[in-house]
N, C-alpha and C. Protein backbone atom coordinates (compact mmCIF):
# COMPACT_ATOMS: atom_id res chain seq x y z
N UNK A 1 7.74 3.18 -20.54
CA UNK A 1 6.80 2.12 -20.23
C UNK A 1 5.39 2.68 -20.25
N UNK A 2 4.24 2.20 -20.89
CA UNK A 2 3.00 2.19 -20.63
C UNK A 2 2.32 1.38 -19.83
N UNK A 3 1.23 1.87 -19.16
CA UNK A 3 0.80 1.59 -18.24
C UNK A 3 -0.15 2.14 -17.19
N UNK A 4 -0.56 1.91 -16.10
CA UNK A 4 -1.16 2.58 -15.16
C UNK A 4 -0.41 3.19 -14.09
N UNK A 5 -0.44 4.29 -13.90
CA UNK A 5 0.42 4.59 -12.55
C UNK A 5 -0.61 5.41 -11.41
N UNK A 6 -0.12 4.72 -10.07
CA UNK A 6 -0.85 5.14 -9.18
C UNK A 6 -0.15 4.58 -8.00
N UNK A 7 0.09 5.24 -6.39
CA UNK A 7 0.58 4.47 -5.53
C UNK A 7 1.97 4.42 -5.93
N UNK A 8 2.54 5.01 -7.02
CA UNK A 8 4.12 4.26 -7.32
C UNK A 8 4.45 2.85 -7.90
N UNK A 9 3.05 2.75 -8.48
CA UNK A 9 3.61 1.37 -9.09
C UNK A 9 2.63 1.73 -10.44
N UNK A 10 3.84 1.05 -11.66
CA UNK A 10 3.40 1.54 -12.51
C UNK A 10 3.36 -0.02 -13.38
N UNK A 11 2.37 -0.44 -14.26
CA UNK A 11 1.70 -1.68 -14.92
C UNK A 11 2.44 -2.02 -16.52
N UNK A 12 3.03 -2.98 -17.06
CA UNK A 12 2.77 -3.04 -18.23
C UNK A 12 2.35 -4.42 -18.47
N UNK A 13 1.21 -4.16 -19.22
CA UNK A 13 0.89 -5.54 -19.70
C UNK A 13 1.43 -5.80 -21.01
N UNK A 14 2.08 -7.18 -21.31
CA UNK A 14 2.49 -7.31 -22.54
C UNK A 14 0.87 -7.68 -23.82
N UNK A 15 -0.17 -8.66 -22.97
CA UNK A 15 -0.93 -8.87 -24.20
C UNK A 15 -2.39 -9.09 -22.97
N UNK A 16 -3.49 -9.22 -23.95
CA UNK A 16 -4.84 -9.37 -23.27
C UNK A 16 -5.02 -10.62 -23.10
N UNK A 17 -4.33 -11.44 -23.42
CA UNK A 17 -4.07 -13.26 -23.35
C UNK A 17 -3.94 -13.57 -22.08
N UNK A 18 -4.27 -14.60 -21.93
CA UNK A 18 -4.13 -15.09 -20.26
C UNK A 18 -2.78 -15.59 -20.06
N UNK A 19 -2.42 -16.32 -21.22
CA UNK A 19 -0.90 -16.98 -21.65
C UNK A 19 0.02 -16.35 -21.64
N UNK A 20 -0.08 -14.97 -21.67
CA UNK A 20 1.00 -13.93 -21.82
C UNK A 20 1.49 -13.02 -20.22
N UNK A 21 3.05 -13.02 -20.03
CA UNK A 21 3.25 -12.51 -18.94
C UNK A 21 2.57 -10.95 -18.84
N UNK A 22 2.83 -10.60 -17.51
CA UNK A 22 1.87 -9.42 -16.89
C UNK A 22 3.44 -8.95 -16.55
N UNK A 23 4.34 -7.82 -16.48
CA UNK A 23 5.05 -7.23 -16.05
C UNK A 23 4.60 -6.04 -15.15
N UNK A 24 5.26 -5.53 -13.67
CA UNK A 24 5.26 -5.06 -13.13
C UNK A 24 5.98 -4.18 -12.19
N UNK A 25 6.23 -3.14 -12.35
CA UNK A 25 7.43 -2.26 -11.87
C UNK A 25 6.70 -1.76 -10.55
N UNK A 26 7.73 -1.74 -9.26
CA UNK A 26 7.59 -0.85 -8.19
C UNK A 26 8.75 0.02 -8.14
N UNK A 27 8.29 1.24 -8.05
CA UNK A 27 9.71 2.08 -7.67
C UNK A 27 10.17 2.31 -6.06
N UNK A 28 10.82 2.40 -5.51
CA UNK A 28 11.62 2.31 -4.10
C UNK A 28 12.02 3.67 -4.01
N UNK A 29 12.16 4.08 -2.71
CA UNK A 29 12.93 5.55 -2.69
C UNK A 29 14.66 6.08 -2.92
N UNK A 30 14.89 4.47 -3.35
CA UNK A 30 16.25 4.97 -3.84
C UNK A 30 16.49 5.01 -5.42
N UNK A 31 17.15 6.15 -6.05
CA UNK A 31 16.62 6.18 -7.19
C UNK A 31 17.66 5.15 -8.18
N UNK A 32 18.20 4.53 -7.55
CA UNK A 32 19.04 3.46 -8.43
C UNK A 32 18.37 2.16 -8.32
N UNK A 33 16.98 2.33 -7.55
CA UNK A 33 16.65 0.82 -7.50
C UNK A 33 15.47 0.53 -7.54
N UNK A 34 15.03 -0.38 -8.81
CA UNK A 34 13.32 -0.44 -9.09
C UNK A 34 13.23 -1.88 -8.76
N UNK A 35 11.76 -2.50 -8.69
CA UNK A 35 11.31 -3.73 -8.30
C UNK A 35 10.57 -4.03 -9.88
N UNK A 36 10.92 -5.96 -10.50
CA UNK A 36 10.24 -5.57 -11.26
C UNK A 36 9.27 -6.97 -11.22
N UNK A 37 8.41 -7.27 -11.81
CA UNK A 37 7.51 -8.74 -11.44
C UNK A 37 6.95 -9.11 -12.73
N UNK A 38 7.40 -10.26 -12.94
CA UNK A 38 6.38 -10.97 -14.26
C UNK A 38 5.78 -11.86 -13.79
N UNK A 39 4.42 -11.99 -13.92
CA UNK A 39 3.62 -12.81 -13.42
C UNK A 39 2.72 -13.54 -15.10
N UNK A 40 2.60 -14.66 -14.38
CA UNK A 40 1.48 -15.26 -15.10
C UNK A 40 0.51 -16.05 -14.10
N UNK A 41 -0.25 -14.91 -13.63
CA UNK A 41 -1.18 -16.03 -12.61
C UNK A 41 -0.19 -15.53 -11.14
N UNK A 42 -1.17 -16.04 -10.30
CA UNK A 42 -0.83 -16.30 -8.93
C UNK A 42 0.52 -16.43 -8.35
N UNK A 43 0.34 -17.90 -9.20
CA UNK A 43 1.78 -18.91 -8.16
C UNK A 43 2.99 -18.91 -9.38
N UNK A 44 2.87 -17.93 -10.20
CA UNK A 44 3.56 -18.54 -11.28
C UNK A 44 4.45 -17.04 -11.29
N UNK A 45 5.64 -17.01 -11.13
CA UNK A 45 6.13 -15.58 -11.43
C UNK A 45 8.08 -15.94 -11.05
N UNK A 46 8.18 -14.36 -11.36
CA UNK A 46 9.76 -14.02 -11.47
C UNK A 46 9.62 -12.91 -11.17
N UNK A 47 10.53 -12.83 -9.68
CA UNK A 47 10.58 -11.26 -9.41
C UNK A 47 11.97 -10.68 -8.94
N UNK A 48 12.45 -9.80 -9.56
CA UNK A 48 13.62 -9.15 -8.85
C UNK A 48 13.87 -7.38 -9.13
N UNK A 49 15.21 -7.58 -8.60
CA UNK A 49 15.57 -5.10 -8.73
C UNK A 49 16.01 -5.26 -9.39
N UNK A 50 16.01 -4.21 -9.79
CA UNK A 50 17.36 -3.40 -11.23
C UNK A 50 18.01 -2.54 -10.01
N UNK A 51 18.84 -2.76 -10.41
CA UNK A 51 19.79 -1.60 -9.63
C UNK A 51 21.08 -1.23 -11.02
N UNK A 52 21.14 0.27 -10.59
CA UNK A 52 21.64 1.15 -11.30
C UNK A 52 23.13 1.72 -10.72
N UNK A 53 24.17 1.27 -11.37
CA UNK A 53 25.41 1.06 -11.02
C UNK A 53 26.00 2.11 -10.73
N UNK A 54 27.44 2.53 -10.71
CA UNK A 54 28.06 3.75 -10.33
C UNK A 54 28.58 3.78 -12.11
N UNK A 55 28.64 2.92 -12.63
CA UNK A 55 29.18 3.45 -14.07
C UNK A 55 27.56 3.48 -15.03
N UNK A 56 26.40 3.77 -14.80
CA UNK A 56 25.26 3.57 -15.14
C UNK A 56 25.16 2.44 -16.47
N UNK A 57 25.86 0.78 -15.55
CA UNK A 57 25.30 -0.09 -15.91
C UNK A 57 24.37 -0.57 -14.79
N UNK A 58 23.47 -1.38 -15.57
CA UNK A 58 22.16 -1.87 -14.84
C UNK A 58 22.15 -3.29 -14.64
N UNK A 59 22.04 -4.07 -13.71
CA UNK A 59 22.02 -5.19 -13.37
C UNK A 59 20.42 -5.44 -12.96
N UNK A 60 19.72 -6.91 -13.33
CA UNK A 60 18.79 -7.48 -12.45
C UNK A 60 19.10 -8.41 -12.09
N UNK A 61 18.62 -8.46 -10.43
CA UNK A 61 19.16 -9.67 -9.66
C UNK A 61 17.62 -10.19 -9.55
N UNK A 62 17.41 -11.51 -9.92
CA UNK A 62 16.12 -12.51 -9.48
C UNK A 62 16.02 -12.77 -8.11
N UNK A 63 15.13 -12.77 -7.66
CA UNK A 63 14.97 -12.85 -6.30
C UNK A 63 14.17 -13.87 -6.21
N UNK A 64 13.42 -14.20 -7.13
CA UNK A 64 12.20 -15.33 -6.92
C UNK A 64 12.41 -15.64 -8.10
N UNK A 65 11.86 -17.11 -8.50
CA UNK A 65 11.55 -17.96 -9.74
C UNK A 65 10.74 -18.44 -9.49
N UNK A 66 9.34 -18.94 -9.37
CA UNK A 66 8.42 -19.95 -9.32
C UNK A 66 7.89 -20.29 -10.11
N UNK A 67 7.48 -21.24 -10.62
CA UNK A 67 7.04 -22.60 -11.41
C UNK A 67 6.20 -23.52 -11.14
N UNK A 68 4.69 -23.48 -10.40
CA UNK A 68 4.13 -24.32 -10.13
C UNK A 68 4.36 -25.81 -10.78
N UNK A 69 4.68 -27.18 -9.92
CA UNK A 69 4.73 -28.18 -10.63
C UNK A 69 4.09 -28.56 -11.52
N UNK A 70 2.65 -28.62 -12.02
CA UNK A 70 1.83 -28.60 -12.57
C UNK A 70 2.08 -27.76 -14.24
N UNK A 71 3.10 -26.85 -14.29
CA UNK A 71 3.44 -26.32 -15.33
C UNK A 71 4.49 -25.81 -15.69
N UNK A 72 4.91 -27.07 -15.27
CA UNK A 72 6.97 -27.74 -15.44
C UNK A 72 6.51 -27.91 -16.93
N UNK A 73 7.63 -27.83 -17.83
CA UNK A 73 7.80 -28.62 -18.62
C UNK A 73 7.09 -28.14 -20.24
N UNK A 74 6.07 -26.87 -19.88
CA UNK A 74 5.46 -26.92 -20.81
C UNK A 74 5.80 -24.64 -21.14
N UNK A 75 7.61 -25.10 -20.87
CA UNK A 75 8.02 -23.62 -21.86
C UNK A 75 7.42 -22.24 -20.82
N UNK A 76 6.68 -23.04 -20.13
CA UNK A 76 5.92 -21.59 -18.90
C UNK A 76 7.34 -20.56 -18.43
N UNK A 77 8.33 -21.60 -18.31
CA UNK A 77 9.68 -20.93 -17.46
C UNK A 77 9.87 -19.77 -18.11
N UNK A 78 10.50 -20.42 -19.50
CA UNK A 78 11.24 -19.88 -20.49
C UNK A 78 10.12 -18.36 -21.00
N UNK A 79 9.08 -18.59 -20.92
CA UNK A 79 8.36 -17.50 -21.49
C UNK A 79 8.32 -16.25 -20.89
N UNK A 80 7.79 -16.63 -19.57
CA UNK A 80 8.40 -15.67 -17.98
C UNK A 80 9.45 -15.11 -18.11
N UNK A 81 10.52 -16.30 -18.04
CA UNK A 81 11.95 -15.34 -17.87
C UNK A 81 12.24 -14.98 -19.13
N UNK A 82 11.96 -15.01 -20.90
CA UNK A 82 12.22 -13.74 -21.54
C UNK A 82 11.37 -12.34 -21.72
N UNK A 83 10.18 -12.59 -20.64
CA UNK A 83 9.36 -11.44 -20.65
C UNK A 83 9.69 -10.55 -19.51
N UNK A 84 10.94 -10.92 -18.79
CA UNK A 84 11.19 -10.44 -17.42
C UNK A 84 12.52 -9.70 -18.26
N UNK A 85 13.50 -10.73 -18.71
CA UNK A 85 14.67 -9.94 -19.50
C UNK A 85 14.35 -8.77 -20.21
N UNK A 86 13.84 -9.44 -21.06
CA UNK A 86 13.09 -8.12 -22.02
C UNK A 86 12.90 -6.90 -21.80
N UNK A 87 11.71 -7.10 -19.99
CA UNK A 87 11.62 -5.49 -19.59
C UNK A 87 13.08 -5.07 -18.96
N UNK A 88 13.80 -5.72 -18.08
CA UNK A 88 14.71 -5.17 -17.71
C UNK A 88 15.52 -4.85 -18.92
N UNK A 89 15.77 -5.31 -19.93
CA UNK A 89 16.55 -5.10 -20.64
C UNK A 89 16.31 -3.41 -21.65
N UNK A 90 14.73 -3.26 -21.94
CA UNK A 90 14.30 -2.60 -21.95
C UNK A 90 14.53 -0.93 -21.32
N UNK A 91 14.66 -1.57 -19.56
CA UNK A 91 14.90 -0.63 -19.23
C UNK A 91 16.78 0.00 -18.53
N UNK A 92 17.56 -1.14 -19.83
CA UNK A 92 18.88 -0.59 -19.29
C UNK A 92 19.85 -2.12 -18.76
N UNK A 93 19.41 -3.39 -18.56
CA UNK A 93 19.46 -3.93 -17.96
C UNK A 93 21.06 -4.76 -18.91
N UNK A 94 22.38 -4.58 -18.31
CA UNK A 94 23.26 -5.49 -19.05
C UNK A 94 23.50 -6.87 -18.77
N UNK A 95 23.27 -6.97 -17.72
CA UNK A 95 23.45 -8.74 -16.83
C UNK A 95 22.08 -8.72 -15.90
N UNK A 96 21.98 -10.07 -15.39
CA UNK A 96 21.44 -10.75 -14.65
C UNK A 96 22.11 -11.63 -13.68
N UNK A 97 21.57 -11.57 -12.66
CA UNK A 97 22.33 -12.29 -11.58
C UNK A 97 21.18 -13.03 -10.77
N UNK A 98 21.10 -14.76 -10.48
CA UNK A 98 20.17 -15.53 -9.91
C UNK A 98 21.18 -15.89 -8.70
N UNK A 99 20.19 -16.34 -7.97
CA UNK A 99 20.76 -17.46 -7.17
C UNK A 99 19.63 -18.83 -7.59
N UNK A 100 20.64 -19.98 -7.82
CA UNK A 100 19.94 -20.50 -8.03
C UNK A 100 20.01 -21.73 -7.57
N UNK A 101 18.61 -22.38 -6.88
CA UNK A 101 18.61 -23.58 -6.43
C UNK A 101 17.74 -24.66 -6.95
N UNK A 102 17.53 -24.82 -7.87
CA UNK A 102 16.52 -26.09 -8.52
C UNK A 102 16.98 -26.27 -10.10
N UNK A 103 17.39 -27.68 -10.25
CA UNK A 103 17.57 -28.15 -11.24
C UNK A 103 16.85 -27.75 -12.46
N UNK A 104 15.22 -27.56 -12.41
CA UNK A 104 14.34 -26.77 -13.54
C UNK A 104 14.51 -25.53 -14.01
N UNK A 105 15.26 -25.02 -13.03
CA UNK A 105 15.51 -23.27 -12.96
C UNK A 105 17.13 -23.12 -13.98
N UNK A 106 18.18 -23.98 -13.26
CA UNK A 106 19.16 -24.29 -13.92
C UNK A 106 19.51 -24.28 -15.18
N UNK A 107 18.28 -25.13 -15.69
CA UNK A 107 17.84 -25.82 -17.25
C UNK A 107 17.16 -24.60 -18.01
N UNK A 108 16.65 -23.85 -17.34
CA UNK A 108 16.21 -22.53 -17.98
C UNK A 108 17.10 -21.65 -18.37
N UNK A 109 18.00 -21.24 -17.40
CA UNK A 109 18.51 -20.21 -17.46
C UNK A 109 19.19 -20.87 -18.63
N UNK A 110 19.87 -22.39 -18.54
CA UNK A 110 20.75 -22.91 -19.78
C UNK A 110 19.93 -22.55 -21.40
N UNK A 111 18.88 -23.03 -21.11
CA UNK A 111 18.29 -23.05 -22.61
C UNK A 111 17.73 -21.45 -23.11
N UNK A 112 17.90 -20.38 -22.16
CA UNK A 112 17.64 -19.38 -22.94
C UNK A 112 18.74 -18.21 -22.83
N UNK A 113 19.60 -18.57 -22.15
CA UNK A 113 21.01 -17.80 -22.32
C UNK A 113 21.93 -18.05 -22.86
N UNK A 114 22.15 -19.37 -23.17
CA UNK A 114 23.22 -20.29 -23.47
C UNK A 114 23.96 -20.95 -22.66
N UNK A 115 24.22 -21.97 -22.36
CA UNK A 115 25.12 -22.91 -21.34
C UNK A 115 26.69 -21.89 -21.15
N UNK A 116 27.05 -21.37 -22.54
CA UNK A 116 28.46 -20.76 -22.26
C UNK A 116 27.97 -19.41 -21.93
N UNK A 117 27.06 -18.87 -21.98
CA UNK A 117 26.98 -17.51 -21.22
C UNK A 117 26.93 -17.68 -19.50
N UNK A 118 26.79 -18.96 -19.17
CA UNK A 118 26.35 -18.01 -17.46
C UNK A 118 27.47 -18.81 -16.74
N UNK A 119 28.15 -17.72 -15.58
CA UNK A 119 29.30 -17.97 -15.05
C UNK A 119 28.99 -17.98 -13.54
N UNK A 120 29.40 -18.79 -12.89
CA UNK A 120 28.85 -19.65 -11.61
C UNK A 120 29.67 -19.49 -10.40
N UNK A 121 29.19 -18.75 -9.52
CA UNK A 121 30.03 -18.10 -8.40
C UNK A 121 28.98 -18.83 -6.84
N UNK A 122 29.89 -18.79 -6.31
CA UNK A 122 29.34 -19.10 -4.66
C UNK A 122 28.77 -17.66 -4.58
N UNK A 123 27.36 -18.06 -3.72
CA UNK A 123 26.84 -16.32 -3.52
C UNK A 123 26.46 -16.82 -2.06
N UNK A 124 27.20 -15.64 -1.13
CA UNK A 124 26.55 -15.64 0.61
C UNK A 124 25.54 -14.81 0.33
N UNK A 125 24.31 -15.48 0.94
CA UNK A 125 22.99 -14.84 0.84
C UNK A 125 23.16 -13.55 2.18
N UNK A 126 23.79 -13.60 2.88
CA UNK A 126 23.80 -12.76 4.30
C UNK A 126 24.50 -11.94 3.62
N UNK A 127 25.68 -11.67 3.08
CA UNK A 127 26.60 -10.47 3.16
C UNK A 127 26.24 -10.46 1.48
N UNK A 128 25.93 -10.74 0.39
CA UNK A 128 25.80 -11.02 -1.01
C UNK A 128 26.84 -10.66 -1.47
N UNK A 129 28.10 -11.67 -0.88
CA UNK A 129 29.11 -11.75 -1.53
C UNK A 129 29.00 -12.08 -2.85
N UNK A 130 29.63 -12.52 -4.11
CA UNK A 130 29.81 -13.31 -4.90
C UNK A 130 31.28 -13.90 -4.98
N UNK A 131 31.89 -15.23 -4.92
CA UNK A 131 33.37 -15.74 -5.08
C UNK A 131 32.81 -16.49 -6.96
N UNK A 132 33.62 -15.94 -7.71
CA UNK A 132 33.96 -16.70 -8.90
C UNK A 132 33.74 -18.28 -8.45
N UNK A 133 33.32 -19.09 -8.72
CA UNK A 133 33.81 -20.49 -9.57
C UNK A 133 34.40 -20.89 -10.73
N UNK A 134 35.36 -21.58 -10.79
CA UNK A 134 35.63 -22.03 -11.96
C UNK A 134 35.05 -23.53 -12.99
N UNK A 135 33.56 -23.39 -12.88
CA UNK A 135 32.74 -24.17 -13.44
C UNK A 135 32.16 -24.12 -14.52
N UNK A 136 31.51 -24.60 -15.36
CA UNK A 136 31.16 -24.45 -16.79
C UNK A 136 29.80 -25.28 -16.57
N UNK A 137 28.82 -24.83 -17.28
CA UNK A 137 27.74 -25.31 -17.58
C UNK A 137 27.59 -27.14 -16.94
N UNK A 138 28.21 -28.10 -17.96
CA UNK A 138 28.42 -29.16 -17.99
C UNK A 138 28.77 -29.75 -16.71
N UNK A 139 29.67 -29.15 -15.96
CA UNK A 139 29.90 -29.55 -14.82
C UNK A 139 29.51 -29.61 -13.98
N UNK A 140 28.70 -28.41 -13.82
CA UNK A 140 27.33 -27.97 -13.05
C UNK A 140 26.66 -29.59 -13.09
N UNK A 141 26.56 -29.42 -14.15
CA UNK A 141 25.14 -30.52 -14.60
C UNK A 141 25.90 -31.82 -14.26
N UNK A 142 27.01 -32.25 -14.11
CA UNK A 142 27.18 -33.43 -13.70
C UNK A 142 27.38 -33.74 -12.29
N UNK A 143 27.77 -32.67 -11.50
CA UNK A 143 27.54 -32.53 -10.11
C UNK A 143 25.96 -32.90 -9.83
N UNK A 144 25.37 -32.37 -10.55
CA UNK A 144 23.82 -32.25 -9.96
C UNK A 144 23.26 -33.55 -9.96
N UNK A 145 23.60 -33.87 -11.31
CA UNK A 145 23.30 -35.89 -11.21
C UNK A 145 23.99 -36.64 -10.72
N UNK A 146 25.05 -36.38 -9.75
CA UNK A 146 25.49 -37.14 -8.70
C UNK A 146 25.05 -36.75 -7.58
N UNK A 147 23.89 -36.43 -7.37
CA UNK A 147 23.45 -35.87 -6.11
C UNK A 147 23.80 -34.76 -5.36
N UNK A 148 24.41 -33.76 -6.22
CA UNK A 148 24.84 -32.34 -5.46
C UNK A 148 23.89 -31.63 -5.43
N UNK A 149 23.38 -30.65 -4.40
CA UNK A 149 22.30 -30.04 -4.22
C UNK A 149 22.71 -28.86 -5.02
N UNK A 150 22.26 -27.95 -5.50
CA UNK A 150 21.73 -26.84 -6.46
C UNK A 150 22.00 -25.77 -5.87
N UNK A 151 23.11 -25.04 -6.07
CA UNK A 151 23.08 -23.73 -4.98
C UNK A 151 24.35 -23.02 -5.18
N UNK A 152 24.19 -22.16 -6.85
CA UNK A 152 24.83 -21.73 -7.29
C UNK A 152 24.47 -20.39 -7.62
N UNK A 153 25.49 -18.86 -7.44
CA UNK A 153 24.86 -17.59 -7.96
C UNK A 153 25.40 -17.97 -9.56
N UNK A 154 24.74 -17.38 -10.49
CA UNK A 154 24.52 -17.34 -11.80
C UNK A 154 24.65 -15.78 -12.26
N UNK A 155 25.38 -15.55 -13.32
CA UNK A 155 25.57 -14.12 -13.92
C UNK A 155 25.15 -14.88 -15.42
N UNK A 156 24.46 -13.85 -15.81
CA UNK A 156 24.21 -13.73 -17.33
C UNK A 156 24.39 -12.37 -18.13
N UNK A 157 25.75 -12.50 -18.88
CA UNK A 157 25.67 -10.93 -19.70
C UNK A 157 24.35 -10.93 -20.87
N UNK A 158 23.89 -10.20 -20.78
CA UNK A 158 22.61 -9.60 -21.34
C UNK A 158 23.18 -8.82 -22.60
N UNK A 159 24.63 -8.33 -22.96
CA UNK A 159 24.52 -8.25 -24.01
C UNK A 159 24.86 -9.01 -24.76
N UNK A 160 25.08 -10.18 -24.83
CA UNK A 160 25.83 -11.02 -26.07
C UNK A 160 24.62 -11.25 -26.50
């Protein structure tokens, strides 16, 4: 990665554009586990760890998604979260794991992973269990338009 390093946190900017995500790595004192942040702006970002497995596969778990309302709709998501994949992927990254609670977020992860890539497990936020579901994209989505609230962990293999 290029960048600035200082303090332990080290910078990559993807472009001098305002439009273009800002990526950001913190390192932690454990050495299997980095912080990473794509920002565009303020209120607008995706942040989660890589953590570095016992078989040195790499997972990022999202910890945040935000989306100011104001810039729903206009691909902001989608740009973020492949400039967030990218670096993790970059740096090792085979899956992704969200929790996810908002229908916009949902629709993202669908339209840039594929509906048949992401597999939908109950996640306890206290103990970060994960239990399998046996749900599929579609179903998801028809629960949700019958008024089911949004509150599904999400895996995405990163290599297909």
């Amino acid at each position: 990665m290029e960048g600035n390093e200082g303090n332990g946190v080290e910078t990559t900017e993807l472009s001098s554009e305002e439009d273009k995500p800002v990526n950001t790595w913190n390192k932690t004192t454990d050495p299997d586990l980095f912080y990473l942040q794509s920002s565009l702006g303020e209120h607008t970002l995706i942040d989660g760890e890589l953590h570095y497995g016992k078989n040195c596969q790499a997972e990022i778990f999202v910890h945040m998604f935000t989306i100011p309302e104001e810039s729903r709709g206009k691909r902001v998501g989608s740009r973020l979260l492949q400039s967030f994949v990218t670096e993790a992927k970059d740096c090792g990254a085979t899956s992704l794991f969200g929790h996810i609670t908002s229908e916009p977020a949902l629709k993202v992860f669908g339209r840039n992973f594929g509906e048949e890539n992401m597999k939908f497990f109950h996640y306890n936020q206290l103990t970060h269990k994960r239990t399998p579901l046996d749900l599929e994209y579609g179903q998801v989505m028809d629960k949700v338009e019958k008024g089911e609230k949004v509150d599904y962990g999400v895996r995405i293999d990163l290599i297909k």
